[in-house]
C-alpha atoms as a PDB file:
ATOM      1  CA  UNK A   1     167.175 151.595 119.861  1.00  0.00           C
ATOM      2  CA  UNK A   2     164.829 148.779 121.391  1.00  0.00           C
ATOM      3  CA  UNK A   3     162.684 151.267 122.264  1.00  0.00           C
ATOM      4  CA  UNK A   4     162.430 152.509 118.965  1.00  0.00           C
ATOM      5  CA  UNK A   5     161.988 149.336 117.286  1.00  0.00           C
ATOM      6  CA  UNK A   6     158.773 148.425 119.640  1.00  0.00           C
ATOM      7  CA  UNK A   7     157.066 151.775 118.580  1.00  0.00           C
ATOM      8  CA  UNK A   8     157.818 151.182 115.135  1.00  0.00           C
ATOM      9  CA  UNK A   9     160.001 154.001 114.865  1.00  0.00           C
ATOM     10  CA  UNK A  10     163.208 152.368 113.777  1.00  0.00           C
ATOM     11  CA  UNK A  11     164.196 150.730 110.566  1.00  0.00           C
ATOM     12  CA  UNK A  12     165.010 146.695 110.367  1.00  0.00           C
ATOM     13  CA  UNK A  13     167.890 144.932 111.159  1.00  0.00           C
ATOM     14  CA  UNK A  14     170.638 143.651 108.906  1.00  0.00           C
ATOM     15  CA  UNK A  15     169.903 140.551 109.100  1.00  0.00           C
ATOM     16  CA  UNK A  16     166.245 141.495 108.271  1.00  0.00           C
ATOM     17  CA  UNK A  17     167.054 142.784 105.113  1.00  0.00           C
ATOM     18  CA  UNK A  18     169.671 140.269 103.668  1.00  0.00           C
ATOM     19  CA  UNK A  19     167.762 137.816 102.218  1.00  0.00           C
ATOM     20  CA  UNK A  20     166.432 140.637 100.056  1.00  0.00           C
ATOM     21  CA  UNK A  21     170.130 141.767  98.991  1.00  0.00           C
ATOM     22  CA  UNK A  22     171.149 138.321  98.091  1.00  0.00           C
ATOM     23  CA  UNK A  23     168.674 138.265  95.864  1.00  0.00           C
ATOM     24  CA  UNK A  24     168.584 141.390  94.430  1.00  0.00           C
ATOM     25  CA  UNK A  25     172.626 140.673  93.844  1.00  0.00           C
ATOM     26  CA  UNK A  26     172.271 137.870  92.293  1.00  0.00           C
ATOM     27  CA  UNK A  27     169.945 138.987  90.030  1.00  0.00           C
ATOM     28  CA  UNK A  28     172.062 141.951  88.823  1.00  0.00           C
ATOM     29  CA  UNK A  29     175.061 139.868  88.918  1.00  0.00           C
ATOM     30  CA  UNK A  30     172.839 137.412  86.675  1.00  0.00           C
ATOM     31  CA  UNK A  31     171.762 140.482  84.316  1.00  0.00           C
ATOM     32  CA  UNK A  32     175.397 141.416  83.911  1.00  0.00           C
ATOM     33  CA  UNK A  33     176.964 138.091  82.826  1.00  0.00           C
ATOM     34  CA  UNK A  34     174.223 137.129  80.331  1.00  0.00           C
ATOM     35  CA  UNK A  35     175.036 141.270  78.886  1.00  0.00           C
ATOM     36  CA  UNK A  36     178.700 140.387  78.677  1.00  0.00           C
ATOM     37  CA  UNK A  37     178.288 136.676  77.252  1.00  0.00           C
ATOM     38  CA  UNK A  38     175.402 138.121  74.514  1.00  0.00           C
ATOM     39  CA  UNK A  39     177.798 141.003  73.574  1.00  0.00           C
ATOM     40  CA  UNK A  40     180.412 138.078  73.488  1.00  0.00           C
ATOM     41  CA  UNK A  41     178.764 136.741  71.148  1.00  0.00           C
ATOM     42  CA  UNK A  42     176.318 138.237  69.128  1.00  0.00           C
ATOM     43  CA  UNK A  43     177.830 142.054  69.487  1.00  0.00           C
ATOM     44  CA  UNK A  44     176.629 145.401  70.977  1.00  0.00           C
ATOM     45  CA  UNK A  45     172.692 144.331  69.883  1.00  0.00           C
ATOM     46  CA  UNK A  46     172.226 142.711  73.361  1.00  0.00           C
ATOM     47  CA  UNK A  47     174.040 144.825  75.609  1.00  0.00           C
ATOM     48  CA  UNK A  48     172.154 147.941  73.779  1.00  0.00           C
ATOM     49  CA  UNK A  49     168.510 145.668  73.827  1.00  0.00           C
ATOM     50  CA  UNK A  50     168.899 144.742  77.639  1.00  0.00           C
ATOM     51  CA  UNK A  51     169.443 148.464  78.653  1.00  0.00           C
ATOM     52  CA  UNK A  52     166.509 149.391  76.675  1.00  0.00           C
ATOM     53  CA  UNK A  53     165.126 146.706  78.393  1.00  0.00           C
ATOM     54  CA  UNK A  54     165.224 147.658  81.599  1.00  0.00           C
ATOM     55  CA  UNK A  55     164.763 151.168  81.079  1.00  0.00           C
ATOM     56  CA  UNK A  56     161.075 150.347  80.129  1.00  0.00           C
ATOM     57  CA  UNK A  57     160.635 147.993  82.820  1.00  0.00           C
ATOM     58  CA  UNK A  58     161.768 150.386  85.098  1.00  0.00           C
ATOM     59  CA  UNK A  59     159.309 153.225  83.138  1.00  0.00           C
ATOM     60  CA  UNK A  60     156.462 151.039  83.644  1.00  0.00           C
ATOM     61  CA  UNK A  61     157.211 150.392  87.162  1.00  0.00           C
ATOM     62  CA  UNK A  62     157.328 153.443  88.098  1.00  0.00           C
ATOM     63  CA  UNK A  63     154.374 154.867  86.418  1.00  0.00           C
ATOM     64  CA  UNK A  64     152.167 152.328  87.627  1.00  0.00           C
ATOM     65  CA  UNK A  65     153.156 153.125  91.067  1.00  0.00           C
ATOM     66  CA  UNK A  66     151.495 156.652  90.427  1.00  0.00           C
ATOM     67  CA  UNK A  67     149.164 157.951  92.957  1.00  0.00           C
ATOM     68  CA  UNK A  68     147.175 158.689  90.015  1.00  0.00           C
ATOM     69  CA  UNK A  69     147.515 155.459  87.907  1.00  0.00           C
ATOM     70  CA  UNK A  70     147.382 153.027  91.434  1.00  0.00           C
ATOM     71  CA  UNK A  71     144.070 154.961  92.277  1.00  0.00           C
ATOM     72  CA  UNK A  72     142.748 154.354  88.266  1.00  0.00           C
ATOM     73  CA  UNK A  73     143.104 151.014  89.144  1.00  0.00           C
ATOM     74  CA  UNK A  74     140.949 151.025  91.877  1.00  0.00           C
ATOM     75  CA  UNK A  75     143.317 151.334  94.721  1.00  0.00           C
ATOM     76  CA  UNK A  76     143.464 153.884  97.566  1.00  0.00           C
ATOM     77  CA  UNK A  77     145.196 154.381 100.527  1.00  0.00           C
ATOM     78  CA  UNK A  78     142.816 155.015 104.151  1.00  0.00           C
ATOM     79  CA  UNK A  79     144.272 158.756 104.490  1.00  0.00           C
ATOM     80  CA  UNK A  80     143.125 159.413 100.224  1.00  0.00           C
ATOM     81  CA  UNK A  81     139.432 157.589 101.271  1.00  0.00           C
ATOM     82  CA  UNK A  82     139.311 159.839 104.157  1.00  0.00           C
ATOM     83  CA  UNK A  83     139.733 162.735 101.915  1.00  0.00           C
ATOM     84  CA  UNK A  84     137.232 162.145  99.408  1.00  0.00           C
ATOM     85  CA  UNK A  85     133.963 163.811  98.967  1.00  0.00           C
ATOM     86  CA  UNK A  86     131.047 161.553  98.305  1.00  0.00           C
ATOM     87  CA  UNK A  87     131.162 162.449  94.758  1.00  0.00           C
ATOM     88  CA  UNK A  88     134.765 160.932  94.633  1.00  0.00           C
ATOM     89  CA  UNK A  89     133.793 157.894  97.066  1.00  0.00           C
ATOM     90  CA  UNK A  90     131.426 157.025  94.823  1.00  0.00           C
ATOM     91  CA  UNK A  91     133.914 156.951  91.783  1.00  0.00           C
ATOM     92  CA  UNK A  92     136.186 154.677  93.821  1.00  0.00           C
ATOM     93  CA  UNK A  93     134.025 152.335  94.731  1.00  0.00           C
ATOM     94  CA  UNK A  94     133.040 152.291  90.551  1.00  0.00           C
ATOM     95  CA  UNK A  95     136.813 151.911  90.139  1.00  0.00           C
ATOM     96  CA  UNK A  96     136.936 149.326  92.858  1.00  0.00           C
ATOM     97  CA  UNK A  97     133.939 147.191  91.287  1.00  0.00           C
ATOM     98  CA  UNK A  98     135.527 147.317  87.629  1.00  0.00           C
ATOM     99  CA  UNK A  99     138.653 146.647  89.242  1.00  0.00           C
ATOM    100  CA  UNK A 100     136.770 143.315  90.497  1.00  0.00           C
ATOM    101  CA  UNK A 101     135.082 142.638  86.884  1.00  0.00           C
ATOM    102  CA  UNK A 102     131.731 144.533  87.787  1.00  0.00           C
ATOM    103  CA  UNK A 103     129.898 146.406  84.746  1.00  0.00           C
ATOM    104  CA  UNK A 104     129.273 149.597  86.650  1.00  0.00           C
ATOM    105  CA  UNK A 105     127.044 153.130  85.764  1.00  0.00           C
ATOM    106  CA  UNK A 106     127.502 155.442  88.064  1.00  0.00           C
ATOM    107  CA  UNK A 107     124.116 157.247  88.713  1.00  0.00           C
ATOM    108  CA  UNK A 108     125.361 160.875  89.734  1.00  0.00           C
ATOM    109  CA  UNK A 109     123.912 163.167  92.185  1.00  0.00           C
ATOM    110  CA  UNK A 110     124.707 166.229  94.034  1.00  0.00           C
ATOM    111  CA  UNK A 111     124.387 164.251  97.718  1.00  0.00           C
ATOM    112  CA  UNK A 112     122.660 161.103  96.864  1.00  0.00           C
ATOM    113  CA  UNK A 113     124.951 159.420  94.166  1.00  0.00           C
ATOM    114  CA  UNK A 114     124.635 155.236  93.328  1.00  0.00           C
ATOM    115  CA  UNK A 115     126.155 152.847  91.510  1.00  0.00           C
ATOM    116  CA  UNK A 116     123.976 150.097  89.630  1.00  0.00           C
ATOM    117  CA  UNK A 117     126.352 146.983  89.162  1.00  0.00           C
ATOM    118  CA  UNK A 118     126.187 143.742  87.016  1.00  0.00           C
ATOM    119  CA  UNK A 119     128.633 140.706  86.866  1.00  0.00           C
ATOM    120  CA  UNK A 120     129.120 138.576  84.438  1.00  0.00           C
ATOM    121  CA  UNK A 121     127.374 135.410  86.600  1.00  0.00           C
ATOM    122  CA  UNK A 122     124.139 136.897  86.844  1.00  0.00           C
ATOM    123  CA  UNK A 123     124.394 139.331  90.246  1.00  0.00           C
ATOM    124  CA  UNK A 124     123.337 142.797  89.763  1.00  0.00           C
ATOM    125  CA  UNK A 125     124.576 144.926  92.659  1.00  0.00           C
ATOM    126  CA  UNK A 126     122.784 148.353  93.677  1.00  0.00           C
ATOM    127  CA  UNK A 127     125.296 150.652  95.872  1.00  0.00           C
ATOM    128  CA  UNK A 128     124.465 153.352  97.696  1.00  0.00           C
ATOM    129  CA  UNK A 129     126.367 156.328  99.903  1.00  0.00           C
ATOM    130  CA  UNK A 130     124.891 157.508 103.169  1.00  0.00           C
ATOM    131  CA  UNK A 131     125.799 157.671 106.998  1.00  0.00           C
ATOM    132  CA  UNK A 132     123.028 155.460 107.993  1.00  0.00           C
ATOM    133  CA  UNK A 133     121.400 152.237 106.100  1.00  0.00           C
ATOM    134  CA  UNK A 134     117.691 152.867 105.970  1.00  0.00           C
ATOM    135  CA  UNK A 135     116.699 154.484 102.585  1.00  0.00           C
ATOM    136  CA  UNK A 136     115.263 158.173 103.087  1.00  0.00           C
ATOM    137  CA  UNK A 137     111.422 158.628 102.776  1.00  0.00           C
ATOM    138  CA  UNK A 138     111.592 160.051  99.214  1.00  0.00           C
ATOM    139  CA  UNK A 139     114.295 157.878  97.465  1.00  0.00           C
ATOM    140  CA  UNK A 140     113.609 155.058  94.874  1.00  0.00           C
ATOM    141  CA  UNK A 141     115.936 152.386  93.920  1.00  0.00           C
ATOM    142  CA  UNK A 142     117.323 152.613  90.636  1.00  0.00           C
ATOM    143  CA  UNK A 143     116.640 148.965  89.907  1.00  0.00           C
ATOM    144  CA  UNK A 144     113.013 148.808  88.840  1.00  0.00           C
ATOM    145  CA  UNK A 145     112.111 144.907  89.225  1.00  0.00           C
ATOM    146  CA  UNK A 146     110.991 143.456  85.728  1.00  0.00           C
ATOM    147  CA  UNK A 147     109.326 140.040  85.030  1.00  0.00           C
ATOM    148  CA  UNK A 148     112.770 139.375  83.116  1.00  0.00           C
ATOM    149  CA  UNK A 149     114.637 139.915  86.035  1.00  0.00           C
ATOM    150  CA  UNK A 150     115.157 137.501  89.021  1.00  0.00           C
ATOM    151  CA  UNK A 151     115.235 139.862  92.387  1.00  0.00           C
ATOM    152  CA  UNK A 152     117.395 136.899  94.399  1.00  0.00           C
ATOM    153  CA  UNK A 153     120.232 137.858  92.124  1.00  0.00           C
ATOM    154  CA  UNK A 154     119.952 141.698  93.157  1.00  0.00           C
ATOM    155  CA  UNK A 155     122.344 142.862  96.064  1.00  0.00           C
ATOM    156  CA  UNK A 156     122.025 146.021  98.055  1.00  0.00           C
ATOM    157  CA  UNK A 157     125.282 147.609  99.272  1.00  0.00           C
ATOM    158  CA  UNK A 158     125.202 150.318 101.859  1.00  0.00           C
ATOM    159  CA  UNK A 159     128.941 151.919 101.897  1.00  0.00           C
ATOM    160  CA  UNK A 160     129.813 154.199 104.870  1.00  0.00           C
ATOM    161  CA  UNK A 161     133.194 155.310 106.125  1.00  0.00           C
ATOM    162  CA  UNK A 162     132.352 155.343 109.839  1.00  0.00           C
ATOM    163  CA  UNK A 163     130.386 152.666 111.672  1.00  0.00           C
ATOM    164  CA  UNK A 164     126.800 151.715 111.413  1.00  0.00           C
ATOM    165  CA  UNK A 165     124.814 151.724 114.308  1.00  0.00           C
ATOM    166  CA  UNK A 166     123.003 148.483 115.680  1.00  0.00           C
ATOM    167  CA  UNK A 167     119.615 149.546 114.585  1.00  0.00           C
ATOM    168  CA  UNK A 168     121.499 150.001 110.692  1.00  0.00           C
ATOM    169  CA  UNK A 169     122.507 146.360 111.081  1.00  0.00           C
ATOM    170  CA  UNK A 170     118.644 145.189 112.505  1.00  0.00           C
ATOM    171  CA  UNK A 171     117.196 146.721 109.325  1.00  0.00           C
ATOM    172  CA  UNK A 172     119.390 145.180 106.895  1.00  0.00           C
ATOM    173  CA  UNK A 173     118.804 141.791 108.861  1.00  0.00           C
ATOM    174  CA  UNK A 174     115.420 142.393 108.043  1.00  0.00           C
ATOM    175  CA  UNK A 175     115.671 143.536 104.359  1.00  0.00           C
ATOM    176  CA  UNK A 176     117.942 140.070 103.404  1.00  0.00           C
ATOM    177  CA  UNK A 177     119.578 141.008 100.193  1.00  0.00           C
ATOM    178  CA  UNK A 178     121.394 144.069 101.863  1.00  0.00           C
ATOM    179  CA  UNK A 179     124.316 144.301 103.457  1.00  0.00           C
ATOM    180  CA  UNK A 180     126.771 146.976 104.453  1.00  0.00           C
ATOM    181  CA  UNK A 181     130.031 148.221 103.784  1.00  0.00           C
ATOM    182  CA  UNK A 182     131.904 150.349 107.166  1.00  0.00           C
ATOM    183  CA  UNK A 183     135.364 151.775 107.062  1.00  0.00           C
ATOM    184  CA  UNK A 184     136.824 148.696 108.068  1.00  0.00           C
ATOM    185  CA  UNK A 185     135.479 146.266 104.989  1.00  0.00           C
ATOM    186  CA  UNK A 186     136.213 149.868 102.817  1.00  0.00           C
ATOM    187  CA  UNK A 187     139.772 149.988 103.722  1.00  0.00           C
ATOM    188  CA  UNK A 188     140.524 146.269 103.077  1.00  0.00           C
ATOM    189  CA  UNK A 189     138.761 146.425  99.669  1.00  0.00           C
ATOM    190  CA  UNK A 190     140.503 149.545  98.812  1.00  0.00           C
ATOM    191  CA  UNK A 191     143.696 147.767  99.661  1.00  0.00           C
ATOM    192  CA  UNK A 192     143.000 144.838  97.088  1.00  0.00           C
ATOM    193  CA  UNK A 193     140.627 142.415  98.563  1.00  0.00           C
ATOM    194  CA  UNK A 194     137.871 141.120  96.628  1.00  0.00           C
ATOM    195  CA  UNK A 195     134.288 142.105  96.741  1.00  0.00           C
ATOM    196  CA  UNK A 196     133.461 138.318  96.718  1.00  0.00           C
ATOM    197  CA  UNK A 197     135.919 138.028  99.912  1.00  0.00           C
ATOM    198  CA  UNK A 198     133.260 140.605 101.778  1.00  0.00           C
ATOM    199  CA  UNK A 199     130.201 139.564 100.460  1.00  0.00           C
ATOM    200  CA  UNK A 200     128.241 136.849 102.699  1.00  0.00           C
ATOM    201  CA  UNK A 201     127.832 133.233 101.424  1.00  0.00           C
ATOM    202  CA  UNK A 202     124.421 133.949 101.508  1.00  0.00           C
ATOM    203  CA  UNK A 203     122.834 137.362 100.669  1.00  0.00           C
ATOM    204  CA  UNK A 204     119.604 136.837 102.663  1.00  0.00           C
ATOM    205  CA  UNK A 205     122.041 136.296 105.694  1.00  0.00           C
ATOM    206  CA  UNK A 206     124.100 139.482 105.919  1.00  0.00           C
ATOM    207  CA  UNK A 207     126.950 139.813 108.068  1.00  0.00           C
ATOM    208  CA  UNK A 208     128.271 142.482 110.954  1.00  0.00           C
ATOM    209  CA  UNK A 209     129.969 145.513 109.014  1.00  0.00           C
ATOM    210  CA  UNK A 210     133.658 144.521 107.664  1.00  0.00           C
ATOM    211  CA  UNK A 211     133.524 140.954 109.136  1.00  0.00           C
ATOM    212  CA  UNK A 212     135.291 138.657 107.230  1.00  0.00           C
ATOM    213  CA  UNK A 213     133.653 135.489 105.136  1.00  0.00           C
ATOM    214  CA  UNK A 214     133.915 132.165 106.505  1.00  0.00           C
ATOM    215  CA  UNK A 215     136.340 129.946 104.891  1.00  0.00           C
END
């Protein structure tokens, strides 16, 4: 049983576990009394209204723990990122940015899709899909700079669900602005982490793939 507990393999103890019952007792024993006092006292209304109640709580609950509502919400677990195509990673990381209070449009493509990003203090973030950082020979950004626009607040965001090679993290060095997204940084953002928690303080100064920002 030790053995199974140090690989992970075997449930938790009772002790473990009953802080979590005492609480979830008391609550129902809670529910319960104020049911019986209200019915006490007012009549059937509150018994019938809690039940009611709780059966939409308990609706709600459970439908927003949906694969498919959880992922509309711009969560995913490693194993469903895995899975997508890069059609579908690129509408999870639009979920993902919305989810974060981005404006997104999703520029489709058969193998080259983007995302063109704007939040609400000014940054405009361009995101692109590909195995390795530097842009191919024949692709333009979908950002045209304009007088109107300022090109400090423009972001470049690489996303890739391996690992970048060293020469991938010399070039965006050398772009400043850019910075890129492995599996590591993918997974925690997918998990609920915020963009802003991955994002360097300073996008001229971009960090190593999925390493954390400096508190």
């Amino acid at each position: 049983m030790r053995r199974l507990r140090a690989q992970g393999r075997y449930g938790p103890r009772f002790r473990d576990v009953l802080p979590a019952f005492a609480v979830l007792a008391t609550v129902v024993c809670s529910v319960v009394a104020g049911l019986v006092v209200g019915s006490r006292v007012v009549g059937l209304v509150v018994p019938i209204a809690g039940v009611l109640l709780l059966a939409a709580v308990l609706a709600i609950g459970i439908r927003r723990r949906r694969p498919d509502a959880r992922r509309r919400r711009g969560h995913y677990t490693p194993q469903e990122l895995f899975e997508l195509d890069i059609q579908g990673l690129a509408l999870a990381v639009a979920r993902m940015l919305r989810r974060d209070h981005w404006q997104v449009r999703l520029l489709p493509a058969p193998d080259r899709p983007r995302l063109c990003a704007r939040h609400a203090d000014g940054r405009r973030l361009d995101v692109a899909f590909r195995p390795v950082a530097e842009p191919l020979p024949d692709e333009a950004l979908p950002h045209p700079h304009t007088h109107r626009e300022n090109p400090e607040t423009l972001l470049h965001l690489v996303v890739h669900r391996g690992t970048f090679q060293a020469r991938d993290i010399r070039w965006a060095r050398r772009e400043g602005g850019t910075f890129l997204l492995d599996s590591t940084g993918l997974r925690r953002w997918a998990e609920g982490a915020c963009l802003d928690e991955l994002l360097p303080k300073d996008p001229r100064e971009p960090r190593e793939p999925g390493e954390p920002r400096e508190r």
